[in-house]
PDB file of N, CA and C in Angstrom:
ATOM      1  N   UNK A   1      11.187 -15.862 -15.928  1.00  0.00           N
ATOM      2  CA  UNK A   1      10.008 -15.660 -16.735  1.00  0.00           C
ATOM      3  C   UNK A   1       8.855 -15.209 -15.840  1.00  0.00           C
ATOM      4  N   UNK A   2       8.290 -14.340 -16.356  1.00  0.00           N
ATOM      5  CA  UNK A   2       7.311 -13.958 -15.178  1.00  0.00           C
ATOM      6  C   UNK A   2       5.868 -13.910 -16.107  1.00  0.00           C
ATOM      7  N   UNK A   3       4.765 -14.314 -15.019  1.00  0.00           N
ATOM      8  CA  UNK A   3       2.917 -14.563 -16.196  1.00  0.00           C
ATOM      9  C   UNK A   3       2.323 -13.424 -16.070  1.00  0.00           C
ATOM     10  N   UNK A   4       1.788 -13.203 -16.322  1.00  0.00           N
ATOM     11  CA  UNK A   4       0.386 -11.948 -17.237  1.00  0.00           C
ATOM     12  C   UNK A   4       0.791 -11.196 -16.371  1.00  0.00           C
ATOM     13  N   UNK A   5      -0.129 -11.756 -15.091  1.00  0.00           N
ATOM     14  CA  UNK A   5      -0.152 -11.125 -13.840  1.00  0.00           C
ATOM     15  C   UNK A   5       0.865 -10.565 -13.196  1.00  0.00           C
ATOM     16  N   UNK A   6       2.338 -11.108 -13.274  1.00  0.00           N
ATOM     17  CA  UNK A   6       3.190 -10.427 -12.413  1.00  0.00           C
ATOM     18  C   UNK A   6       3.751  -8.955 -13.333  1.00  0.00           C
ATOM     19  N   UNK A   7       3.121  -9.209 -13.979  1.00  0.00           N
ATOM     20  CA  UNK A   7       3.611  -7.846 -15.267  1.00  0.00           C
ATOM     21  C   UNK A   7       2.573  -6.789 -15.426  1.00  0.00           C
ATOM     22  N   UNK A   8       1.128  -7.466 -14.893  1.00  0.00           N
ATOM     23  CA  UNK A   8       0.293  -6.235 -14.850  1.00  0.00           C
ATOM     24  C   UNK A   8       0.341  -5.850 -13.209  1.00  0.00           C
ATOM     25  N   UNK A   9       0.950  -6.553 -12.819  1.00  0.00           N
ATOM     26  CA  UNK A   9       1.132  -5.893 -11.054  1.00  0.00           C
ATOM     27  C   UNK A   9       2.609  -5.380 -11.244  1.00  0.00           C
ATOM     28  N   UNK A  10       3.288  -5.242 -11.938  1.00  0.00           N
ATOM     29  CA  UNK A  10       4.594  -4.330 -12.211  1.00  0.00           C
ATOM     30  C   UNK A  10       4.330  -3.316 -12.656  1.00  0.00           C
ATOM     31  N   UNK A  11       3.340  -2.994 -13.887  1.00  0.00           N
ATOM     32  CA  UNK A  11       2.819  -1.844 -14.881  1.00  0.00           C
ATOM     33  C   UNK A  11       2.127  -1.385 -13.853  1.00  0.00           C
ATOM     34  N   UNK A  12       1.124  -1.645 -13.118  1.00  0.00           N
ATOM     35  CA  UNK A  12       0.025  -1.174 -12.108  1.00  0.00           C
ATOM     36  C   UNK A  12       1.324  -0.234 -11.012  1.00  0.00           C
ATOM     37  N   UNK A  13       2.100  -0.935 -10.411  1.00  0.00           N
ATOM     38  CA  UNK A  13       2.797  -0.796  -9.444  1.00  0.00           C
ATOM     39  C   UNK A  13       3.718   0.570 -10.087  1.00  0.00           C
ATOM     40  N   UNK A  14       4.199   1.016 -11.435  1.00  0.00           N
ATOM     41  CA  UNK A  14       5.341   1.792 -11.515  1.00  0.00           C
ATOM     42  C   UNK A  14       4.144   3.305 -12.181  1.00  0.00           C
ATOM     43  N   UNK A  15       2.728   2.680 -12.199  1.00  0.00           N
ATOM     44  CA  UNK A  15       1.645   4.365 -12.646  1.00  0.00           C
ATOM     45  C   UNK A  15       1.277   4.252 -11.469  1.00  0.00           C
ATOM     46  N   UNK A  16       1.451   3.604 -10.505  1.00  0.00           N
ATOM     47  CA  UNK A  16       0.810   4.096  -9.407  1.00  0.00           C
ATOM     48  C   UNK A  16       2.195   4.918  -8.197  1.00  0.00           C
ATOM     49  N   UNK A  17       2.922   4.533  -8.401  1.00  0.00           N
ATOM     50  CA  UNK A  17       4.080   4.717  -7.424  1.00  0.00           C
ATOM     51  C   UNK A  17       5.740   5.003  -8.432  1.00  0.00           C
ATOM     52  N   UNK A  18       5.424   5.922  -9.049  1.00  0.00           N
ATOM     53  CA  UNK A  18       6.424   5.901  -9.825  1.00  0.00           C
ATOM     54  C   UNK A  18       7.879   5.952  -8.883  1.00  0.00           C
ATOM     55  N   UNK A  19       7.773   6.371  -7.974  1.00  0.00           N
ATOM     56  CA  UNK A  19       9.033   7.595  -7.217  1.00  0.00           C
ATOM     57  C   UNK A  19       9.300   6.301  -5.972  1.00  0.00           C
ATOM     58  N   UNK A  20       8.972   5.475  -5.785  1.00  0.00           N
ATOM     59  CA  UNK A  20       9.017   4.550  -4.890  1.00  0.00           C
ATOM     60  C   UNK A  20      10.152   3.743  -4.714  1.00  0.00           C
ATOM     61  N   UNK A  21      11.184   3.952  -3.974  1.00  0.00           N
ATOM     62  CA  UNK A  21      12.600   3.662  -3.532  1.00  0.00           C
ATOM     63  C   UNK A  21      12.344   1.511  -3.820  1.00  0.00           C
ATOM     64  N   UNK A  22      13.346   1.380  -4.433  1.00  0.00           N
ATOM     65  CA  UNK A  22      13.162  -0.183  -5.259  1.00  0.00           C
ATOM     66  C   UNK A  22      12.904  -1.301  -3.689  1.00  0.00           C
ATOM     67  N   UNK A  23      13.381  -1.382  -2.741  1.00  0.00           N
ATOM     68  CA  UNK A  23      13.323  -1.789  -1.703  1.00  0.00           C
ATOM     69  C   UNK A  23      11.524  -1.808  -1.085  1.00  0.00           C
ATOM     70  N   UNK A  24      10.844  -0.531  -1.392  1.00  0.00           N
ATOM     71  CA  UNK A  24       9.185  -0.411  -0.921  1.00  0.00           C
ATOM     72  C   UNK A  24       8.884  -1.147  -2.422  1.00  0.00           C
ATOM     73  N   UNK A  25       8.815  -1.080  -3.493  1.00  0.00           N
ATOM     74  CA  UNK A  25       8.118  -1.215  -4.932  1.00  0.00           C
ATOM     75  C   UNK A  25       8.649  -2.718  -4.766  1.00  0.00           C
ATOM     76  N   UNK A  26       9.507  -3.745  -4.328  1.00  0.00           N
ATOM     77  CA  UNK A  26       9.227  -4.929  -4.671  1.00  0.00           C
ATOM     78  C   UNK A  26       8.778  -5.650  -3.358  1.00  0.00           C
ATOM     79  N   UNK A  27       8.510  -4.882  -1.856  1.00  0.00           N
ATOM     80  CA  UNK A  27       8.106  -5.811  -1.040  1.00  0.00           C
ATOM     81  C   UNK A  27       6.363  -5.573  -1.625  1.00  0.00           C
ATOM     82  N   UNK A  28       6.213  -4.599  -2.005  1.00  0.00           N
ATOM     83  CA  UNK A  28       4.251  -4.327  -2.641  1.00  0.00           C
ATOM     84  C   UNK A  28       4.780  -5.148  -3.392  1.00  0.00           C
ATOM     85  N   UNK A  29       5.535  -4.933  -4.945  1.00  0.00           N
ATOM     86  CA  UNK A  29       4.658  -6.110  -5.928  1.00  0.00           C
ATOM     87  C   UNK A  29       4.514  -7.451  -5.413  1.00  0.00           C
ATOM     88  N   UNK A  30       5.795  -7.706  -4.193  1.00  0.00           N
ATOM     89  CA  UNK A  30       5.460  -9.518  -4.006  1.00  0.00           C
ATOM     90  C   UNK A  30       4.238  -9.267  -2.865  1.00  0.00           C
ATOM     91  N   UNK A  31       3.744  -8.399  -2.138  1.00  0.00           N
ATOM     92  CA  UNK A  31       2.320  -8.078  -1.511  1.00  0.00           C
ATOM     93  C   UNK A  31       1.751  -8.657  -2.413  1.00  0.00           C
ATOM     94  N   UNK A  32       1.454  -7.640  -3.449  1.00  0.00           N
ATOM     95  CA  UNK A  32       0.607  -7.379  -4.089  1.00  0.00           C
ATOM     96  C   UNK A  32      -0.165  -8.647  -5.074  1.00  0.00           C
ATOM     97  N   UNK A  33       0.849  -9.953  -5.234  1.00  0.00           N
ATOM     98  CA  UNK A  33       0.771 -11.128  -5.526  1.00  0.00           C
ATOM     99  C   UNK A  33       0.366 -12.238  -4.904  1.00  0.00           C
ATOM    100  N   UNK A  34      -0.203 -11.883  -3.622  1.00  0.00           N
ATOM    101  CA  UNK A  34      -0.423 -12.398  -2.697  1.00  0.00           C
ATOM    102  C   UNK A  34      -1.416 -13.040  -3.235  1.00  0.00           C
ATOM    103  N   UNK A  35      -1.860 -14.865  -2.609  1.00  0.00           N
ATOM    104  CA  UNK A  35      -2.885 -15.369  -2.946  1.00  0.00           C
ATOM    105  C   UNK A  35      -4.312 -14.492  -2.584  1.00  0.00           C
ATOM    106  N   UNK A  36      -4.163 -13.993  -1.543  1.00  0.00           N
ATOM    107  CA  UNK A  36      -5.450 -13.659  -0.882  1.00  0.00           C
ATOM    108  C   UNK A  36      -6.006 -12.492  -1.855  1.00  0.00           C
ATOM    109  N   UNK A  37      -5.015 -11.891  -2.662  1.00  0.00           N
ATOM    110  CA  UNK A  37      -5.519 -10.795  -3.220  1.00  0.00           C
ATOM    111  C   UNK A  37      -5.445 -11.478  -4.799  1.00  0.00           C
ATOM    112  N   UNK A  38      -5.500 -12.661  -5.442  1.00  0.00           N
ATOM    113  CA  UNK A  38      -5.166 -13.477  -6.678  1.00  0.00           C
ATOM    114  C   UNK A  38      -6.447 -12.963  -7.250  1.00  0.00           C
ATOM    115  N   UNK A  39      -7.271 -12.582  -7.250  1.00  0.00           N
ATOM    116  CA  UNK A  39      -8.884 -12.116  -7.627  1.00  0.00           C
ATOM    117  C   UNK A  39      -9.739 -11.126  -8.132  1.00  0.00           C
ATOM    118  N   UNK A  40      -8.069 -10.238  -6.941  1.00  0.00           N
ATOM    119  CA  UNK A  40      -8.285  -8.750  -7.766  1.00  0.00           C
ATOM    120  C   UNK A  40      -7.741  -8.164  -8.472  1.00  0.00           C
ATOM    121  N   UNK A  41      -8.468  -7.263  -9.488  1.00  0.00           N
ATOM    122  CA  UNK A  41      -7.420  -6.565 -10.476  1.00  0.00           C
ATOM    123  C   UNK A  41      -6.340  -6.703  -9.768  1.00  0.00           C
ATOM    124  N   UNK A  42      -5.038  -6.171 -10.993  1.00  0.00           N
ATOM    125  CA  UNK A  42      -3.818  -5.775 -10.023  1.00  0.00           C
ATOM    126  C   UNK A  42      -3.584  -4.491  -9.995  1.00  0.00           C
ATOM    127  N   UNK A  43      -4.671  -3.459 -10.466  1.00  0.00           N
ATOM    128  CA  UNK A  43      -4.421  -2.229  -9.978  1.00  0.00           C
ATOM    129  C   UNK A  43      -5.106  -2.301  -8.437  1.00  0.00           C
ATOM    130  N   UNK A  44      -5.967  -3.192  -8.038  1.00  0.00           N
ATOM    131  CA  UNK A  44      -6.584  -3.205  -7.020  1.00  0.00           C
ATOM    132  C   UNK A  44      -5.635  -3.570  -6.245  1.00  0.00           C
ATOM    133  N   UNK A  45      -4.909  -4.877  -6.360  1.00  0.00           N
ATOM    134  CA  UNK A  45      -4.222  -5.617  -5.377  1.00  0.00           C
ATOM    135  C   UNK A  45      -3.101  -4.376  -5.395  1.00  0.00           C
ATOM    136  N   UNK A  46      -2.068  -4.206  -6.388  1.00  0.00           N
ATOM    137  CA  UNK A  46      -1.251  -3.390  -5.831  1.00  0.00           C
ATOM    138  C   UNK A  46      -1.814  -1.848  -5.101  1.00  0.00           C
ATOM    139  N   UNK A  47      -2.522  -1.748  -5.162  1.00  0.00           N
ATOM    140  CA  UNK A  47      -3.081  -0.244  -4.480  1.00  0.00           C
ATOM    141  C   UNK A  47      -3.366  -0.695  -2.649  1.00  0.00           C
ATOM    142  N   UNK A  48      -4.230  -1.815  -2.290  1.00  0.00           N
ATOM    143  CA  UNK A  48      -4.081  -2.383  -0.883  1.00  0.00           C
ATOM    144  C   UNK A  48      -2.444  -2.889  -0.869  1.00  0.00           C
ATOM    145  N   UNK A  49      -2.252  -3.854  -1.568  1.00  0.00           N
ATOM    146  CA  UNK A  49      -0.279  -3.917  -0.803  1.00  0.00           C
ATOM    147  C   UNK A  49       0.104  -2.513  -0.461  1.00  0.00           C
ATOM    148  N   UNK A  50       0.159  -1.330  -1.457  1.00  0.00           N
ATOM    149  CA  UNK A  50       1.051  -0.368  -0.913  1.00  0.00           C
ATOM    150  C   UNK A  50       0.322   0.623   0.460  1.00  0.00           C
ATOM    151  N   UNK A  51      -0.978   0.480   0.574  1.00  0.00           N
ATOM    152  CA  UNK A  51      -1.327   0.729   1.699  1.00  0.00           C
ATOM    153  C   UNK A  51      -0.959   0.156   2.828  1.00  0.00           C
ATOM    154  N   UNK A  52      -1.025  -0.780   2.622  1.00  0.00           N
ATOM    155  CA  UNK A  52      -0.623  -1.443   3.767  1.00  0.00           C
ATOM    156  C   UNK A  52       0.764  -1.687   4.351  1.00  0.00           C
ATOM    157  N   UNK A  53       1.757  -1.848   3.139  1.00  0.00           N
ATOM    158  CA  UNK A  53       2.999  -1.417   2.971  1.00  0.00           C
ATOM    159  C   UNK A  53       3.842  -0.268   4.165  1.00  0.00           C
ATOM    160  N   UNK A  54       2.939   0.574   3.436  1.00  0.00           N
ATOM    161  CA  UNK A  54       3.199   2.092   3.500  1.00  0.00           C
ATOM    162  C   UNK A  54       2.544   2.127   4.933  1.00  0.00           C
ATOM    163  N   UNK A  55       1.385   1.784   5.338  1.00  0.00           N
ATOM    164  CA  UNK A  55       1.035   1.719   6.933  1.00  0.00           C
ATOM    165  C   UNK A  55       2.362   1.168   7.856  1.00  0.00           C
ATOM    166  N   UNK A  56       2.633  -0.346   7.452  1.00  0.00           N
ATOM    167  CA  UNK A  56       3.127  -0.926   8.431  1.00  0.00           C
ATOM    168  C   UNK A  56       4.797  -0.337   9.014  1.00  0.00           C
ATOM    169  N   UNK A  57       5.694   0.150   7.446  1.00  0.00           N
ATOM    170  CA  UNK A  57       6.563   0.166   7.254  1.00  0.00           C
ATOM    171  C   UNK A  57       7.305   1.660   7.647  1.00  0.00           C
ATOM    172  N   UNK A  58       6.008   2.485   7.281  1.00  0.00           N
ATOM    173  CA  UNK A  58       6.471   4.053   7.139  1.00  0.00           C
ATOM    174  C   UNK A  58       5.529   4.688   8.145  1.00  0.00           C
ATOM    175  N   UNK A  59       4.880   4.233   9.127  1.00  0.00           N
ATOM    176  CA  UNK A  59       4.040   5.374  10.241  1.00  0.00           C
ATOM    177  C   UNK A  59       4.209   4.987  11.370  1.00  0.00           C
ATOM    178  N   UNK A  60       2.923   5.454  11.966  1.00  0.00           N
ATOM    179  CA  UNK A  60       3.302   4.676  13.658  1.00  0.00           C
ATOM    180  C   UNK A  60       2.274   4.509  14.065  1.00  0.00           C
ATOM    181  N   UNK A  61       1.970   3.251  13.092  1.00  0.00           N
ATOM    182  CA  UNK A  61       0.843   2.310  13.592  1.00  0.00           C
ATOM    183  C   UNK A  61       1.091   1.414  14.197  1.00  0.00           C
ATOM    184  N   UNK A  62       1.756   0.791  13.928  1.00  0.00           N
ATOM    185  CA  UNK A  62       2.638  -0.452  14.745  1.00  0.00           C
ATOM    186  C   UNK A  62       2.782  -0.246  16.417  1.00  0.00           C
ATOM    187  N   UNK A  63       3.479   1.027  16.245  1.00  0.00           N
ATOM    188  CA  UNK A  63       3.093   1.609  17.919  1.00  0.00           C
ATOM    189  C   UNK A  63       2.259   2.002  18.520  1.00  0.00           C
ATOM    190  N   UNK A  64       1.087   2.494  17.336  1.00  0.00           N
ATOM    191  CA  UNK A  64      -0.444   2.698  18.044  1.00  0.00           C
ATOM    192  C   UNK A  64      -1.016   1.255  18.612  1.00  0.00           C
ATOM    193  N   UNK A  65      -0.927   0.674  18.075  1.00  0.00           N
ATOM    194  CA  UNK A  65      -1.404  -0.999  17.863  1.00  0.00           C
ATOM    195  C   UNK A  65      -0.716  -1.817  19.455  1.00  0.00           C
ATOM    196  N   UNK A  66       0.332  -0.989  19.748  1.00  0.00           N
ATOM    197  CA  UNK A  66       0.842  -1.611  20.899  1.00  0.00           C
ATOM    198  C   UNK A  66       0.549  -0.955  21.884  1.00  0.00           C
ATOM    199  N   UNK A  67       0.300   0.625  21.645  1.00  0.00           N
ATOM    200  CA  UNK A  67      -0.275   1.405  22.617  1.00  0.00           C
ATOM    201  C   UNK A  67      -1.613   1.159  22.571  1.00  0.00           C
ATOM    202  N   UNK A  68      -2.176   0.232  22.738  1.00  0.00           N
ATOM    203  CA  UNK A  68      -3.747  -0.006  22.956  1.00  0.00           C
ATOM    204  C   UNK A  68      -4.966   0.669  22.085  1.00  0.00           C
ATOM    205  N   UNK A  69      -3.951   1.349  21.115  1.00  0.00           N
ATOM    206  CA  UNK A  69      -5.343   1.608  20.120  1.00  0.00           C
ATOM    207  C   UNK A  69      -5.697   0.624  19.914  1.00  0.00           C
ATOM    208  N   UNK A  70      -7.248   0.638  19.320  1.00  0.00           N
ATOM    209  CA  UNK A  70      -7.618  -0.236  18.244  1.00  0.00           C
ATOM    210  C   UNK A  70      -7.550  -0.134  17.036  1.00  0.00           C
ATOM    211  N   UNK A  71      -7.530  -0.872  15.897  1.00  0.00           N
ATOM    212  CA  UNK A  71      -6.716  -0.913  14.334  1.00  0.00           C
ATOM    213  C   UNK A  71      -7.309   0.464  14.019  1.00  0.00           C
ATOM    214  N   UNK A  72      -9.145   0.675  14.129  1.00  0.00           N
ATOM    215  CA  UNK A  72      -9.608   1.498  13.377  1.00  0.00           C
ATOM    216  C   UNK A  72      -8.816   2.796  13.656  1.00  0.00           C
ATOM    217  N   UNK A  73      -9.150   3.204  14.923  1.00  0.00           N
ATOM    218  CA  UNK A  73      -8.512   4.405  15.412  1.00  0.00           C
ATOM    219  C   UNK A  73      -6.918   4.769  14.763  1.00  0.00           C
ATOM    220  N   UNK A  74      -6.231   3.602  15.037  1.00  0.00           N
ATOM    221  CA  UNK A  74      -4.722   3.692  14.920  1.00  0.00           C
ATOM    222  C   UNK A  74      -4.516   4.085  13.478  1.00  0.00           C
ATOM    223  N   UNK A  75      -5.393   2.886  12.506  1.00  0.00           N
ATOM    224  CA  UNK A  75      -5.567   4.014  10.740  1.00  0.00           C
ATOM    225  C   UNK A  75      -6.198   4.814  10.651  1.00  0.00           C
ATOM    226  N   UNK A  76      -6.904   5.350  11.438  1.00  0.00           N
ATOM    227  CA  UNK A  76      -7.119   7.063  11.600  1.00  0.00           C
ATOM    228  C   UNK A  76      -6.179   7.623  11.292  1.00  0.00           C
ATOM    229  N   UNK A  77      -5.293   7.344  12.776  1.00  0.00           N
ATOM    230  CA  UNK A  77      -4.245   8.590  13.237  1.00  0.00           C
ATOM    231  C   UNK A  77      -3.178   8.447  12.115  1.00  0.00           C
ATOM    232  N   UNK A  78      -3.140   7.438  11.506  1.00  0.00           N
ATOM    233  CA  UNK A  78      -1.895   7.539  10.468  1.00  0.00           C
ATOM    234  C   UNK A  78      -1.895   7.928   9.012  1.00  0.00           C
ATOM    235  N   UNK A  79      -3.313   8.093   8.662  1.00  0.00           N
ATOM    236  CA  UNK A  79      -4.070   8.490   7.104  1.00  0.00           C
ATOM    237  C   UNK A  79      -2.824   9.838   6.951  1.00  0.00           C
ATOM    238  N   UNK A  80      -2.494  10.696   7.850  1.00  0.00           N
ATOM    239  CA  UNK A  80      -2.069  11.701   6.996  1.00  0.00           C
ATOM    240  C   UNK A  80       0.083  11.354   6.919  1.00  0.00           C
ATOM    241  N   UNK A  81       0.004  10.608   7.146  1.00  0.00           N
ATOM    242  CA  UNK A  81       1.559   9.749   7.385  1.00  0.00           C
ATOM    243  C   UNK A  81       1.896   8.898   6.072  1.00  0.00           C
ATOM    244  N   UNK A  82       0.259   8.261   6.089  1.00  0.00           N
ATOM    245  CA  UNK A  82       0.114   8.060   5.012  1.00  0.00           C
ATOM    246  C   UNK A  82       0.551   8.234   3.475  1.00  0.00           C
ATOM    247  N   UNK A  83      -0.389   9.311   3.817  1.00  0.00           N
ATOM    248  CA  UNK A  83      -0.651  10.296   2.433  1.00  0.00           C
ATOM    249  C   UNK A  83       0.777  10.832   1.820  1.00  0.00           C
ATOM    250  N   UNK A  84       1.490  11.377   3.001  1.00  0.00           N
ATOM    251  CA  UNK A  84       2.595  12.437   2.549  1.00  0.00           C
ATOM    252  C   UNK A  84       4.028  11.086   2.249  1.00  0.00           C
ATOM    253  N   UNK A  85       3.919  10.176   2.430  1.00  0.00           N
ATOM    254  CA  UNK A  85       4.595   8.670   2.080  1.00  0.00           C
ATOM    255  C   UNK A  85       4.206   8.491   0.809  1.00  0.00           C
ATOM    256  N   UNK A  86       2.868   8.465  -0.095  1.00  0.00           N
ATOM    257  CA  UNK A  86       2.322   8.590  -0.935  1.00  0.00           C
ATOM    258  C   UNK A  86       3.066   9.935  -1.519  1.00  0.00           C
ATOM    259  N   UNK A  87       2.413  10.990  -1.134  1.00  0.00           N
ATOM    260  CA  UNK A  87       3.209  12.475  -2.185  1.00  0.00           C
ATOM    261  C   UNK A  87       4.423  12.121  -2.645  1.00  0.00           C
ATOM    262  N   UNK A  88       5.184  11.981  -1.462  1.00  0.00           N
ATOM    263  CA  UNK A  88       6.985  11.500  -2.123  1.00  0.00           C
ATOM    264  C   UNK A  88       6.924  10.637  -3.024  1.00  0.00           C
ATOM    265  N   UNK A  89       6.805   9.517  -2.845  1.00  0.00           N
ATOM    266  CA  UNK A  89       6.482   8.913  -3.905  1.00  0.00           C
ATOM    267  C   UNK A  89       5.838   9.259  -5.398  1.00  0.00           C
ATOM    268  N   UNK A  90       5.017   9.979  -5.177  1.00  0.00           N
ATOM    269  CA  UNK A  90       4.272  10.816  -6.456  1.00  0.00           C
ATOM    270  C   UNK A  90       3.176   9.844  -7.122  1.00  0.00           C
ATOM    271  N   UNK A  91       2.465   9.279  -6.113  1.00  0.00           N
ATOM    272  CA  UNK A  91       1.284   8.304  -6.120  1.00  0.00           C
ATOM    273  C   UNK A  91       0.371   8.935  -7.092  1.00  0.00           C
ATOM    274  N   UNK A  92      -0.237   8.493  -7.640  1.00  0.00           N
ATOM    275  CA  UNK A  92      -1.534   8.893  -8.315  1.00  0.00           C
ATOM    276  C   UNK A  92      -2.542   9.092  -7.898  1.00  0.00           C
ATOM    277  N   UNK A  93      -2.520   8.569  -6.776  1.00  0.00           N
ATOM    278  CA  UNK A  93      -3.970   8.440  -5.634  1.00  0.00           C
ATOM    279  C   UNK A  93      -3.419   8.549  -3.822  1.00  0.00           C
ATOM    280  N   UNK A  94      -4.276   9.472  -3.367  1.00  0.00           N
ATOM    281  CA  UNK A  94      -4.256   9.006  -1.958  1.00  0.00           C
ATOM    282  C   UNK A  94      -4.836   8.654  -1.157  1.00  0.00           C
ATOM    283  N   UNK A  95      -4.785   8.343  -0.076  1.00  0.00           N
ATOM    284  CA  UNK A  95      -5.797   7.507   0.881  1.00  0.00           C
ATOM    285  C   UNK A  95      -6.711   8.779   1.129  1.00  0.00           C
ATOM    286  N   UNK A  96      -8.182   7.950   1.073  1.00  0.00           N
ATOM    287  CA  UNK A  96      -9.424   8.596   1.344  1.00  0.00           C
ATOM    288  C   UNK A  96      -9.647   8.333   2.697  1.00  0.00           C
ATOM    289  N   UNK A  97      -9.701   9.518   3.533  1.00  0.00           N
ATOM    290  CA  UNK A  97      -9.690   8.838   5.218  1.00  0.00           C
ATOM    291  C   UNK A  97     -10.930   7.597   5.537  1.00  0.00           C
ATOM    292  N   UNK A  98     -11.911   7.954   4.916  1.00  0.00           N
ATOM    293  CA  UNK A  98     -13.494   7.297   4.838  1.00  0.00           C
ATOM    294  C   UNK A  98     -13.655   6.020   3.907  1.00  0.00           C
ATOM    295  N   UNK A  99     -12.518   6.011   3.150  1.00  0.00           N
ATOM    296  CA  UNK A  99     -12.018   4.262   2.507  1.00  0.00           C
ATOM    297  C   UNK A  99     -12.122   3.289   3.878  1.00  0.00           C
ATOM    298  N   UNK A 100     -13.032   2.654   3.622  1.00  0.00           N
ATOM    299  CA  UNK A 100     -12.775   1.537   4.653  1.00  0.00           C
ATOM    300  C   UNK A 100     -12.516   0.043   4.527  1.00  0.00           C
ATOM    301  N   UNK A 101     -12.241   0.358   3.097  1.00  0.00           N
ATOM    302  CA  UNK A 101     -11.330  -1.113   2.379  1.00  0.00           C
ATOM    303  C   UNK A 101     -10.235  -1.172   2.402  1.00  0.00           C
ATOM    304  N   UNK A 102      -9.697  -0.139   3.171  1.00  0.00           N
ATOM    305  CA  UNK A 102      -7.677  -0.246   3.268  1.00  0.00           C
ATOM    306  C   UNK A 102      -7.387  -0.263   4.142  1.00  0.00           C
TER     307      UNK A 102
END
């Protein structure tokens, strides 16, 4: 049985990311359920899970991060790694390089 919420972070999650291989679409929705994000819409919350998702999982930030970038720089260099992770998918939205909430 699943509540309000895990169903408007499913609906949020399949207009935002329709094309999203089932393996990325349920580690975001259980992101996206996260207490820390319990507050925000769930078009909000799922839109930061799959950023972040999609950062950690699909670029090379992880290796910027070890190569001594710092975070900001390192989500610089990966906004357009990003994005085209997003296209495949067939996102509705893409990262705004100048978003500095993601």
């Amino acid at each position: 049985m699943s509540t309000h919420r895990q169903r408007a972070i499913a609906k949020a999650l399949t207009a935002l990311l329709p094309l999203a291989p089932y393996a990325d679409a349920e580690k975001i929705r259980t992101d996206a359920g996260a207490k820390h994000l319990k507050t925000l819409p769930p078009t909000v919350a799922v839109w930061l899970a799959a950023v972040a998702h999609v950062r950690h999982a699909h670029t090379d930030y992880e290796a910027l991060l070890e190569d001594d970038y710092d975070r900001d720089s390192a989500r610089f260099f990966v906004v357009d790694q990003i994005n085209a992770v997003l296209t495949r998918w067939r996102a509705t939205r893409l990262l705004d390089p100048d978003d500095e909430d993601v």
